[in-house]
Structures are given as C-alpha cells and as structure tokens.
Protein backbone atom coordinates (compact mmCIF):
# COMPACT_ATOMS: atom_id res chain seq x y z
CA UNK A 1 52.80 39.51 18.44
CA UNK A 2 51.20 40.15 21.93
CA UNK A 3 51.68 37.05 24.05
CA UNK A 4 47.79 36.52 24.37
CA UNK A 5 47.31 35.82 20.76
CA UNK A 6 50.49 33.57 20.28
CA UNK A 7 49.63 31.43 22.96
CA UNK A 8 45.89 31.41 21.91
CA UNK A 9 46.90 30.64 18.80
CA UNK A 10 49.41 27.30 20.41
CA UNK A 11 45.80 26.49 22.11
CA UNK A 12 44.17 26.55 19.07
CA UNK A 13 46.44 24.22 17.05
CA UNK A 14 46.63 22.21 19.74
CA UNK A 15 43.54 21.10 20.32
CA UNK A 16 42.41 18.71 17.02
CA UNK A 17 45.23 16.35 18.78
CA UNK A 18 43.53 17.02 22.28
CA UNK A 19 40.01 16.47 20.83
CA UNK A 20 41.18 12.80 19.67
CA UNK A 21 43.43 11.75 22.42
CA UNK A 22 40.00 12.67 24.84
CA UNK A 23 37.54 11.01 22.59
CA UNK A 24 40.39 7.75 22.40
CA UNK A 25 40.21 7.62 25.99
CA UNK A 26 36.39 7.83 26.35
CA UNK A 27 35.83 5.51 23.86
CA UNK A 28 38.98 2.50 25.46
CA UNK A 29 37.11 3.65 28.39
CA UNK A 30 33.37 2.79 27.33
CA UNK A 31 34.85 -0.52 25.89
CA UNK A 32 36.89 -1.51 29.17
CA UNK A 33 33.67 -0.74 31.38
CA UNK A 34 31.15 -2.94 29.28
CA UNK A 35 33.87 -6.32 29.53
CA UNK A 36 34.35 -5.96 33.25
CA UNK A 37 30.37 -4.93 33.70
CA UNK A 38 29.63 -8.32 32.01
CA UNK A 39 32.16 -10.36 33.79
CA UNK A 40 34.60 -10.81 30.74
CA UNK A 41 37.90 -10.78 32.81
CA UNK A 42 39.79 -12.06 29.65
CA UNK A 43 42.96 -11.19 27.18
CA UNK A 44 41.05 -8.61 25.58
CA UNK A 45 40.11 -7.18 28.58
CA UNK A 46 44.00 -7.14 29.76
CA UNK A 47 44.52 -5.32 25.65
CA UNK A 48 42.02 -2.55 26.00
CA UNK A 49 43.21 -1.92 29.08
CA UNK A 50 46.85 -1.46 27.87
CA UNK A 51 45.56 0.66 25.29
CA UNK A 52 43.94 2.95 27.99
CA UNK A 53 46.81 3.44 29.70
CA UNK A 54 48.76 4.20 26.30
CA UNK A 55 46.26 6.53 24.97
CA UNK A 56 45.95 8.30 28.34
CA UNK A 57 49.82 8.66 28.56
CA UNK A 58 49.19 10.19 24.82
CA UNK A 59 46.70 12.65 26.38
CA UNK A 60 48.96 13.86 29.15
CA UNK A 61 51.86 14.30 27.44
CA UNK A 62 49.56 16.36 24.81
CA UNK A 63 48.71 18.50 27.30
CA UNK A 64 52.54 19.08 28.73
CA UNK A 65 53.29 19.89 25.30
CA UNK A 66 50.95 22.76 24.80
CA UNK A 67 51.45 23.82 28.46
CA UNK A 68 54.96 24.30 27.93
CA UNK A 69 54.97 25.76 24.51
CA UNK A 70 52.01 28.66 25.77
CA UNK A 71 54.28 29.63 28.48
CA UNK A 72 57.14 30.02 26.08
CA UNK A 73 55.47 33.93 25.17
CA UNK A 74 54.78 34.78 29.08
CA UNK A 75 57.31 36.71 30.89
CA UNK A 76 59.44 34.57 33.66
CA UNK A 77 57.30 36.42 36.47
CA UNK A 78 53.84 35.52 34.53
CA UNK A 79 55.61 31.83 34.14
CA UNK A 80 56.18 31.98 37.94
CA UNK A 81 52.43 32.91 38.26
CA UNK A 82 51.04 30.64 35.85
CA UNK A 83 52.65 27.70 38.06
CA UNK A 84 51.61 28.79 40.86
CA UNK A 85 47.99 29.16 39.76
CA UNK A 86 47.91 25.79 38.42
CA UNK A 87 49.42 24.73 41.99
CA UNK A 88 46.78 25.82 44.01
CA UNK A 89 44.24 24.57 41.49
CA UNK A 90 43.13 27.86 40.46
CA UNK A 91 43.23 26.93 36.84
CA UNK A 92 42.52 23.90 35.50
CA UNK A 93 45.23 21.42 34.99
C-alpha cells in the first residue's frame, strides 16, 4: 500500500478520538472562563481547571500518537523532512 493512503488512512482513524479530546477541551474551557468571568475563584474552579489540563494532556498525546504512527510508512529521508517542516512551522503542528 502506497504510503499516502496508509497514513491517510492512520489520519482518518484517528481523528473520532481527536474530534472529542478538542471538543473536551473547548467545552472545560467555556466552563473555566464563565467561573473566573463571574468572580467564582472556588474548588470547582481549582476541578475544572485540573480537568483542562488532563484533557489537554489527552489531546497532545493524541496527536503524538498519530504523528508518530503516519511517519511509520515515510521513508527515513521523508521522516527527516517531515521534522523539519514541522520545525520551521511549515506544517501545522
């Protein structure tokens, strides 16, 4: 199988888990911004925000996880290149 369709394929299956970690962190996020907007500096204030950092951590390592298993079909040089794209920000990390 070509590497272009294995690793769109990896993107593909990846991204129901993606879709939920994002929409977990916009939604801890929404919740976090309305207690401190209002002045509610309280416990559950110091939860949601634990939960934020949790469910972020969740989203990055997500995305490590597909990163590393769609370079697993690229050639070392288009590994090498991939890196370096995503180094100087040419690609969106």
């Amino acid at each position: 199988m070509p590497p272009s369709i294995a690793i769109e394929r990896l993107y593909e299956d990846s991204l129901p888990a993606q879709r939920h970690a994002g929409e977990e962190v916009v939604a801890l996020t929404a919740r976090v911004d309305t207690l401190i907007r209002f002045g509610l500096y309280n416990d559950e204030l110091l939860h949601l925000t634990g939960e934020l950092v949790k469910a972020r951590s969740v989203q990055c390592e997500l995305r490590r996880q597909m990163l590393e298993r769609t370079a697993r079909p690229l050639s070392p040089q288009q590994r090498e290149k991939l890196t370096r794209f995503i180094a100087e920000k040419r690609v969106m990390d």
